[in-house]
PDB file of N, CA and C in Angstrom:
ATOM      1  N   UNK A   1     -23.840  29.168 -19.906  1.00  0.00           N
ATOM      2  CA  UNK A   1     -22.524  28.797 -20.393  1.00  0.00           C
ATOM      3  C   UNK A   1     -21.530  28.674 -19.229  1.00  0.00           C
ATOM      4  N   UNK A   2     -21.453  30.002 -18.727  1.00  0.00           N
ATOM      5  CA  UNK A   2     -21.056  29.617 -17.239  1.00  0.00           C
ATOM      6  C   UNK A   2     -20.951  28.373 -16.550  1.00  0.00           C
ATOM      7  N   UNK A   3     -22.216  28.164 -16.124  1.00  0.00           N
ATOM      8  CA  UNK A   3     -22.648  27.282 -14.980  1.00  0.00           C
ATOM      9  C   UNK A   3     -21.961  25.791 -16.042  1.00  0.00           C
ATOM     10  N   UNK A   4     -22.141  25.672 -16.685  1.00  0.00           N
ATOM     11  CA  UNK A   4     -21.739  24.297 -17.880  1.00  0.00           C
ATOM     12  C   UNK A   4     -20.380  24.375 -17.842  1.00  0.00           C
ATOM     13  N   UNK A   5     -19.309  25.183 -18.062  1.00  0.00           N
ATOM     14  CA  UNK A   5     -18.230  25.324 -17.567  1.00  0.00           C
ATOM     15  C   UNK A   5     -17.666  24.595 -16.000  1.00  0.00           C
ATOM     16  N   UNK A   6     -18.422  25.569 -14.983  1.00  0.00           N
ATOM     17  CA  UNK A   6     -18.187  24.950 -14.076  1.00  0.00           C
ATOM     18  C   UNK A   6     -18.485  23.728 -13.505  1.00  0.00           C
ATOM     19  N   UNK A   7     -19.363  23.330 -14.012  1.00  0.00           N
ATOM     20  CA  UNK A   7     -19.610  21.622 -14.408  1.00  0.00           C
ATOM     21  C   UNK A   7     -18.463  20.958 -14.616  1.00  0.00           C
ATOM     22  N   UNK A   8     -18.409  21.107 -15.587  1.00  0.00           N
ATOM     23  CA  UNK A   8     -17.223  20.200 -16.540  1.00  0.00           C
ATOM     24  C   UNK A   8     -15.943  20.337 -15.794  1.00  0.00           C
ATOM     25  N   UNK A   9     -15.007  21.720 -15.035  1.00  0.00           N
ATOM     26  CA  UNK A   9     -14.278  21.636 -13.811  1.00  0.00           C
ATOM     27  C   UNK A   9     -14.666  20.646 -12.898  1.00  0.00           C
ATOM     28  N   UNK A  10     -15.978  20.727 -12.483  1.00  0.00           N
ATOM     29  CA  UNK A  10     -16.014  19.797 -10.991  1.00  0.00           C
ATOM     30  C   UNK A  10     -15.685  18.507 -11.441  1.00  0.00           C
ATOM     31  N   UNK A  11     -16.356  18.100 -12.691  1.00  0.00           N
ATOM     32  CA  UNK A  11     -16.132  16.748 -12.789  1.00  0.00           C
ATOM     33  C   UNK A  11     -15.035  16.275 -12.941  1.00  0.00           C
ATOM     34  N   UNK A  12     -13.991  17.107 -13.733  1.00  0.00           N
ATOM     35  CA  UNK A  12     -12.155  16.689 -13.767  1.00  0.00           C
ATOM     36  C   UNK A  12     -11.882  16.843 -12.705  1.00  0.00           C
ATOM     37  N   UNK A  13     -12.572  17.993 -12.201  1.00  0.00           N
ATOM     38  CA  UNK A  13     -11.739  17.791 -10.220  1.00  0.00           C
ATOM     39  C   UNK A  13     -11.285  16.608  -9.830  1.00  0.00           C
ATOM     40  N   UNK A  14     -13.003  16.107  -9.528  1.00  0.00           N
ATOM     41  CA  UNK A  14     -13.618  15.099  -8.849  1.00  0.00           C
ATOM     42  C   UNK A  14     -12.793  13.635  -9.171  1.00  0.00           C
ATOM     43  N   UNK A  15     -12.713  13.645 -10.798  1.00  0.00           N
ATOM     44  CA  UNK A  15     -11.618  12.418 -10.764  1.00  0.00           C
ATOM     45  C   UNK A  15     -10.266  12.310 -10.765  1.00  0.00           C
ATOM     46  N   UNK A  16      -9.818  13.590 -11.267  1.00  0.00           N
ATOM     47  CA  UNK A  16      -8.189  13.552 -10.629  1.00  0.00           C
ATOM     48  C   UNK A  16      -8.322  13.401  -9.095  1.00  0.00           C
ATOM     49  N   UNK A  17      -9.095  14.230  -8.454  1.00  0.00           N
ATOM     50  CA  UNK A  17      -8.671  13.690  -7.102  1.00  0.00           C
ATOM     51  C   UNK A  17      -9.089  12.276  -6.381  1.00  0.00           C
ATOM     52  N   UNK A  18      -9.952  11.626  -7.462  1.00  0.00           N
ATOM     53  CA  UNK A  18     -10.431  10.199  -6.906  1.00  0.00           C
ATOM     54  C   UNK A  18      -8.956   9.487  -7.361  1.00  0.00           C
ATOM     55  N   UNK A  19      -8.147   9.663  -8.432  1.00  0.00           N
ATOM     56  CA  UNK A  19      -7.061   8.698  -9.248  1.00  0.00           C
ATOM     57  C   UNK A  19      -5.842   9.208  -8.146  1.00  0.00           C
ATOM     58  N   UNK A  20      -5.748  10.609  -7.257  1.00  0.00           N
ATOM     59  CA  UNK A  20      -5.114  10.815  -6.587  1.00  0.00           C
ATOM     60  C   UNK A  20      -5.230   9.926  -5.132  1.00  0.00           C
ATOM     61  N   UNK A  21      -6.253   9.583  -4.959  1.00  0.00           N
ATOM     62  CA  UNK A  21      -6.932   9.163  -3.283  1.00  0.00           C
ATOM     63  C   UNK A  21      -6.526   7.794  -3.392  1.00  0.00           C
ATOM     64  N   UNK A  22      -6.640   7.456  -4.918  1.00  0.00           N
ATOM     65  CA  UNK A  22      -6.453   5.930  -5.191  1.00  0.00           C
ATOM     66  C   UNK A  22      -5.124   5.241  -4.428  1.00  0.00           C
ATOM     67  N   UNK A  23      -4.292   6.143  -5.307  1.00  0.00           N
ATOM     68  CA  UNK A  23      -2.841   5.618  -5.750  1.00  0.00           C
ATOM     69  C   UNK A  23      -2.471   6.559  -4.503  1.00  0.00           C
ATOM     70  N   UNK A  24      -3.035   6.871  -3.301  1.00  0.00           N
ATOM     71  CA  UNK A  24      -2.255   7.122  -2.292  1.00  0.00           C
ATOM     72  C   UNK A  24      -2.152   6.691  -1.118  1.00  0.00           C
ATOM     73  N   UNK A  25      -3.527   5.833  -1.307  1.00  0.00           N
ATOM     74  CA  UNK A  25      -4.546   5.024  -0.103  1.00  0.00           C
ATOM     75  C   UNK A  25      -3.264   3.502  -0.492  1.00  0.00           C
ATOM     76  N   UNK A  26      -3.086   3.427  -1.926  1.00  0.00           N
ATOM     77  CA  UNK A  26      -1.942   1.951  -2.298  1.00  0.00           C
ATOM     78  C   UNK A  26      -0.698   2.345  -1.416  1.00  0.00           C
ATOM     79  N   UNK A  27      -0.300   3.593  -1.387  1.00  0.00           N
ATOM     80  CA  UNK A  27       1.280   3.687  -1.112  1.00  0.00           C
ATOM     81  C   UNK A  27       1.057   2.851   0.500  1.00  0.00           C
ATOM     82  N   UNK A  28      -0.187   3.818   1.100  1.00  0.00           N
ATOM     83  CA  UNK A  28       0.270   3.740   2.679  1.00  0.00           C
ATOM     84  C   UNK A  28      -0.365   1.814   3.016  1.00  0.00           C
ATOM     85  N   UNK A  29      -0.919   1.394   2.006  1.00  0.00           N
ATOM     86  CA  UNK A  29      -1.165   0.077   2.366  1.00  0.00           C
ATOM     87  C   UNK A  29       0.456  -0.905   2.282  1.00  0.00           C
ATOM     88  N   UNK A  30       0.868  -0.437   1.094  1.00  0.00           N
ATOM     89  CA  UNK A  30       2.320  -0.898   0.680  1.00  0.00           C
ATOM     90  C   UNK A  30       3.046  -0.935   2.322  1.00  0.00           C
ATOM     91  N   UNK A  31       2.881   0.157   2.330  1.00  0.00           N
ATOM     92  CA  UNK A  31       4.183   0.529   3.760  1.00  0.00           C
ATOM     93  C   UNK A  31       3.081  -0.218   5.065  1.00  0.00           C
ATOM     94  N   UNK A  32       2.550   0.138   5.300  1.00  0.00           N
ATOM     95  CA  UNK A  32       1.423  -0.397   6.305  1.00  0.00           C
ATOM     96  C   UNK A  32       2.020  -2.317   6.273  1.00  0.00           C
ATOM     97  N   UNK A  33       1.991  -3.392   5.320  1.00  0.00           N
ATOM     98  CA  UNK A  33       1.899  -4.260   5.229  1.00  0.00           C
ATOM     99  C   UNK A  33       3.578  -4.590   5.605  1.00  0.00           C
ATOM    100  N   UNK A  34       4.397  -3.975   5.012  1.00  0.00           N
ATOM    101  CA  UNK A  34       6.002  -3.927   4.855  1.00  0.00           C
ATOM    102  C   UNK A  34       6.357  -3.738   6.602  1.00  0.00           C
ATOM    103  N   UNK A  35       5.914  -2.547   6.810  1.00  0.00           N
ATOM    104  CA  UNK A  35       5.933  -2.665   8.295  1.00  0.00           C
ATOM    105  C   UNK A  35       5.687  -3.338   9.519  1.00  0.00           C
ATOM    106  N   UNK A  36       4.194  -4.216   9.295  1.00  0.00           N
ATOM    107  CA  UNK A  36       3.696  -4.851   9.864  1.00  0.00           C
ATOM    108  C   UNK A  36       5.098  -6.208   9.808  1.00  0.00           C
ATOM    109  N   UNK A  37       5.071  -6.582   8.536  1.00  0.00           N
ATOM    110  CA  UNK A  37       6.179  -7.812   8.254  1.00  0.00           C
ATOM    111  C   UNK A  37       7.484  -7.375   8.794  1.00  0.00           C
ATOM    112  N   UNK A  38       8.194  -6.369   8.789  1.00  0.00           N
ATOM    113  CA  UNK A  38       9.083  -5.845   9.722  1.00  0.00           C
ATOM    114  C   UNK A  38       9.440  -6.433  11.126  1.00  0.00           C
ATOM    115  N   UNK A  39       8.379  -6.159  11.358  1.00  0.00           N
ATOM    116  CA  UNK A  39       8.062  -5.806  13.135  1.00  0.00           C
ATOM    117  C   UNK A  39       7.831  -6.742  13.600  1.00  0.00           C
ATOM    118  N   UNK A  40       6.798  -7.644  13.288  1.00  0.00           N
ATOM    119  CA  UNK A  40       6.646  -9.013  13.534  1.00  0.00           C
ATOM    120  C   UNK A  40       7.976 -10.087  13.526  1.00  0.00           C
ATOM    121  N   UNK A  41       8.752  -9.699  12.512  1.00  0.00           N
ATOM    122  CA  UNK A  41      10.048 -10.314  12.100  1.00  0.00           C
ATOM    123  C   UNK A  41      11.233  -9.887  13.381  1.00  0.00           C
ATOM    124  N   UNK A  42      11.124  -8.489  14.053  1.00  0.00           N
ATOM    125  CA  UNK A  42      12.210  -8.268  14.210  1.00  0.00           C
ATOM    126  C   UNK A  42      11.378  -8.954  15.920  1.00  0.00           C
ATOM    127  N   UNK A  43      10.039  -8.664  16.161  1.00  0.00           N
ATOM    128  CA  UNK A  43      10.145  -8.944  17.800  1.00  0.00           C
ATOM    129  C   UNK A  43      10.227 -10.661  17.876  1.00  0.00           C
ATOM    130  N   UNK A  44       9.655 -11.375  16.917  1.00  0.00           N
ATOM    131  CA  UNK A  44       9.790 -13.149  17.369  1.00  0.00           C
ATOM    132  C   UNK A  44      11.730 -13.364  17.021  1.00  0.00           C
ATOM    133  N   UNK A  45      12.515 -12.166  16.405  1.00  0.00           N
ATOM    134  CA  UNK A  45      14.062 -12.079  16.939  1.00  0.00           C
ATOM    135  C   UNK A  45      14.427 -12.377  18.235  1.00  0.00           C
ATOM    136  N   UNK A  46      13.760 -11.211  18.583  1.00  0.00           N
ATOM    137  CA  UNK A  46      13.809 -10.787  19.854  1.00  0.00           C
ATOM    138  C   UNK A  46      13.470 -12.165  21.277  1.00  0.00           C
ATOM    139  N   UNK A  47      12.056 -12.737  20.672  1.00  0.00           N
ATOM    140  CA  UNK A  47      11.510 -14.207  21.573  1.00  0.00           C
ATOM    141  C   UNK A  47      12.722 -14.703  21.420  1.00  0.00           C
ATOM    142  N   UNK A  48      13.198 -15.280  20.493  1.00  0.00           N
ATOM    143  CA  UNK A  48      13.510 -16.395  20.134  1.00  0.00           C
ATOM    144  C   UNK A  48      15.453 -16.006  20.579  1.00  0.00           C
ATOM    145  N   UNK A  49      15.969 -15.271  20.833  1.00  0.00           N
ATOM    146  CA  UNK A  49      17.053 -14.890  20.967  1.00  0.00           C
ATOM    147  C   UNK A  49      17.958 -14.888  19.908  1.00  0.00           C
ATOM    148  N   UNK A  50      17.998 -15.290  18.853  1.00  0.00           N
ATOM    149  CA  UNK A  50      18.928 -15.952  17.932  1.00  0.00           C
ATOM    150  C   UNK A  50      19.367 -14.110  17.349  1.00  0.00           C
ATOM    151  N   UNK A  51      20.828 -14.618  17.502  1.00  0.00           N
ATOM    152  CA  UNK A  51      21.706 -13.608  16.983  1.00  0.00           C
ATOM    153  C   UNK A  51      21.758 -13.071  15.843  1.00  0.00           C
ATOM    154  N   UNK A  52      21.350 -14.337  14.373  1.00  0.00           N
ATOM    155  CA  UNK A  52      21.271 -13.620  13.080  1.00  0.00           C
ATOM    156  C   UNK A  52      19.708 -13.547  12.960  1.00  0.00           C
ATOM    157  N   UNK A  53      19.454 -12.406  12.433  1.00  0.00           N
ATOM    158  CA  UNK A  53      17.532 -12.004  12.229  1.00  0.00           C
ATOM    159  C   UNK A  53      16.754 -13.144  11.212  1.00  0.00           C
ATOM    160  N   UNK A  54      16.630 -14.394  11.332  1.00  0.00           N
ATOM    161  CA  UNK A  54      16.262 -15.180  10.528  1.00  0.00           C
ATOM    162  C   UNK A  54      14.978 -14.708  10.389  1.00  0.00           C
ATOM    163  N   UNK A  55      13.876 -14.412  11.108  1.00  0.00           N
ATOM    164  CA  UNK A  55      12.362 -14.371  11.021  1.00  0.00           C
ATOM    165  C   UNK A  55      12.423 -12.593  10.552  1.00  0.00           C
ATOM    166  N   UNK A  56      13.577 -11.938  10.586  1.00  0.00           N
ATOM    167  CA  UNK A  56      13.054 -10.307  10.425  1.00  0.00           C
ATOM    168  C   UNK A  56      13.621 -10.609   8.592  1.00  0.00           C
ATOM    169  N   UNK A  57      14.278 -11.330   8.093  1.00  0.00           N
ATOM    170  CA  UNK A  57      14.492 -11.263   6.888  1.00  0.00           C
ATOM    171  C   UNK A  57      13.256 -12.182   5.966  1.00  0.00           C
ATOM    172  N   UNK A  58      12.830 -13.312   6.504  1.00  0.00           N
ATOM    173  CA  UNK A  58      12.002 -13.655   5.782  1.00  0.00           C
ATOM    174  C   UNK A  58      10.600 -13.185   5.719  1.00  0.00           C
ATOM    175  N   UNK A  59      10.227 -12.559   7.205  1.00  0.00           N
ATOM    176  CA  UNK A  59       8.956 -12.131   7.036  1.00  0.00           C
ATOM    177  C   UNK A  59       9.071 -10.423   6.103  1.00  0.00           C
ATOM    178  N   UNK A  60      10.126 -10.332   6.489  1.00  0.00           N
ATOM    179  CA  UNK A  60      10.233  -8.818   5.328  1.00  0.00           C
ATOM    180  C   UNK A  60      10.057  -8.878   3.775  1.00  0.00           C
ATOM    181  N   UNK A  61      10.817  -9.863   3.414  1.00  0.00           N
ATOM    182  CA  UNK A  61      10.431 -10.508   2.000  1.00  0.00           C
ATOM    183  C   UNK A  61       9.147 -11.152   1.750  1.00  0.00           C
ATOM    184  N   UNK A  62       8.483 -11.431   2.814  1.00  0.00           N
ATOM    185  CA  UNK A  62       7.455 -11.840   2.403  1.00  0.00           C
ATOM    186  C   UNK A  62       6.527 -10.887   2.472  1.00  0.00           C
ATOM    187  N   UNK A  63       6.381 -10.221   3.536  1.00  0.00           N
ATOM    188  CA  UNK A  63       5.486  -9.075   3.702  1.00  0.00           C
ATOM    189  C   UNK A  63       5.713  -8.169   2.171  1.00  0.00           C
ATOM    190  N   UNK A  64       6.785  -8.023   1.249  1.00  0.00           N
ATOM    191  CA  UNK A  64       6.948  -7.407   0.514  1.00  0.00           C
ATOM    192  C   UNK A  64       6.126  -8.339  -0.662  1.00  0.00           C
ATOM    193  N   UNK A  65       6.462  -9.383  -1.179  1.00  0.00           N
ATOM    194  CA  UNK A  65       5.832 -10.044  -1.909  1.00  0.00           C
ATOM    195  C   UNK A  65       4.307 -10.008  -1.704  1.00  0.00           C
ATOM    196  N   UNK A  66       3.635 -10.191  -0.409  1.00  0.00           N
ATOM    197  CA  UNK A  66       2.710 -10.285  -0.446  1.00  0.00           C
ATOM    198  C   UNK A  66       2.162  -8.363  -0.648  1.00  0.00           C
ATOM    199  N   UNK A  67       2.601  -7.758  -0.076  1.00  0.00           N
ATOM    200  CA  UNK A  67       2.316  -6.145  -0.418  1.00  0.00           C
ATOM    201  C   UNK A  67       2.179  -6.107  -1.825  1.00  0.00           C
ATOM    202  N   UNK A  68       2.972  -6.470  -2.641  1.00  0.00           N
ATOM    203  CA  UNK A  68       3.062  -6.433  -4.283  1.00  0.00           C
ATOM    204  C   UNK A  68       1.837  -6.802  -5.213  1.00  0.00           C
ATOM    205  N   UNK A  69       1.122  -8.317  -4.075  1.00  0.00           N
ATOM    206  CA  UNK A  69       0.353  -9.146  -4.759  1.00  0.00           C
ATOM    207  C   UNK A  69      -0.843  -8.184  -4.456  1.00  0.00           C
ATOM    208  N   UNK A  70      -1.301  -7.953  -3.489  1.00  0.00           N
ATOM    209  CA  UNK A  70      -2.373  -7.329  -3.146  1.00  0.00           C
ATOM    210  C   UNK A  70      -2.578  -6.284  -4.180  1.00  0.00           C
ATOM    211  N   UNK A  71      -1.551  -5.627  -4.256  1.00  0.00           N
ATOM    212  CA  UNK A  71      -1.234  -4.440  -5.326  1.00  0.00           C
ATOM    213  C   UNK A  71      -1.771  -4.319  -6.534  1.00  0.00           C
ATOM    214  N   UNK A  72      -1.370  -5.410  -7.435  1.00  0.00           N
ATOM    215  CA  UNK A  72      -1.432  -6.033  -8.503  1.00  0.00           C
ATOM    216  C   UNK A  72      -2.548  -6.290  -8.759  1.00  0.00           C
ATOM    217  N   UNK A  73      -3.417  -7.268  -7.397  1.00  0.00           N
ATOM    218  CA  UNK A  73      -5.001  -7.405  -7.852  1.00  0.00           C
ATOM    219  C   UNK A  73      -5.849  -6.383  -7.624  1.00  0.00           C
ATOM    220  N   UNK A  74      -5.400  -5.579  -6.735  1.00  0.00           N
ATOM    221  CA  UNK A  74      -6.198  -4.496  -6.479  1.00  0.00           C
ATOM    222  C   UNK A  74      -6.302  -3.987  -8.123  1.00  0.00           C
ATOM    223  N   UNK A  75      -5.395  -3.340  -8.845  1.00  0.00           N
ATOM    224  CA  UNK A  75      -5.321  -2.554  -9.524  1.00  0.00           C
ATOM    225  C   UNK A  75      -5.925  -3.081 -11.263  1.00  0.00           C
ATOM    226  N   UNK A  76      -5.437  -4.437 -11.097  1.00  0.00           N
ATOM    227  CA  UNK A  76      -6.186  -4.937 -12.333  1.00  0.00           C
ATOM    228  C   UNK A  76      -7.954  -5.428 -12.011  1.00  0.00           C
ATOM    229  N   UNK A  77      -8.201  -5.246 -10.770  1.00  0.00           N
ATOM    230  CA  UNK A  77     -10.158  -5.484 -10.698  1.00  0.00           C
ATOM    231  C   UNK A  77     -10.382  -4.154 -10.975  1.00  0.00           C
ATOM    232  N   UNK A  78      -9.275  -3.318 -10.470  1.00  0.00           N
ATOM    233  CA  UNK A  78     -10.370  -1.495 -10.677  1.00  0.00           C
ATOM    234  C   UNK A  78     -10.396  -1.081 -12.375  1.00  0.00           C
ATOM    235  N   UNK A  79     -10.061  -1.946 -13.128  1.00  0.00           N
ATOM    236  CA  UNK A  79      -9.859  -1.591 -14.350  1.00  0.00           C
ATOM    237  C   UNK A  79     -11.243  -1.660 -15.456  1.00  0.00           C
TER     238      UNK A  79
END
């Protein structure tokens, strides 16, 4: 009875912490991608000299859009 008990623990463990690993491995991809689009945006600023951040605003919005999309399919194939 025991041992069947502790069964049935491991296995809720095992998937709360897989639904935890999931949805935490998404956050740092989110930011990972946002950042990347950031940075890229703010140094071709930087090449290019231009005073208003034209390339740090669009690649930020885009890096965000595209962060979203990835998101989205990720989460509706794991279903």
């Amino acid at each position: 009875m025991k041992n069947r008990l502790t069964n049935n623990y491991k296995k809720k463990q095992k998937q709360s912490d897989q639904g935890f690993l999931r949805y935490t491995t998404i956050a740092y991809q989110l930011i990972a991608i946002i950042a990347v689009g950031f940075l890229a945006g703010y140094f071709l600023d930087r090449f290019t000299g231009w005073t208003f951040p034209v390339f740090k605003i669009i690649l930020s919005f885009g890096s965000v859009i595209a962060a979203l999309y990835i998101i989205v399919k990720k989460l509706l194939n794991e279903k």
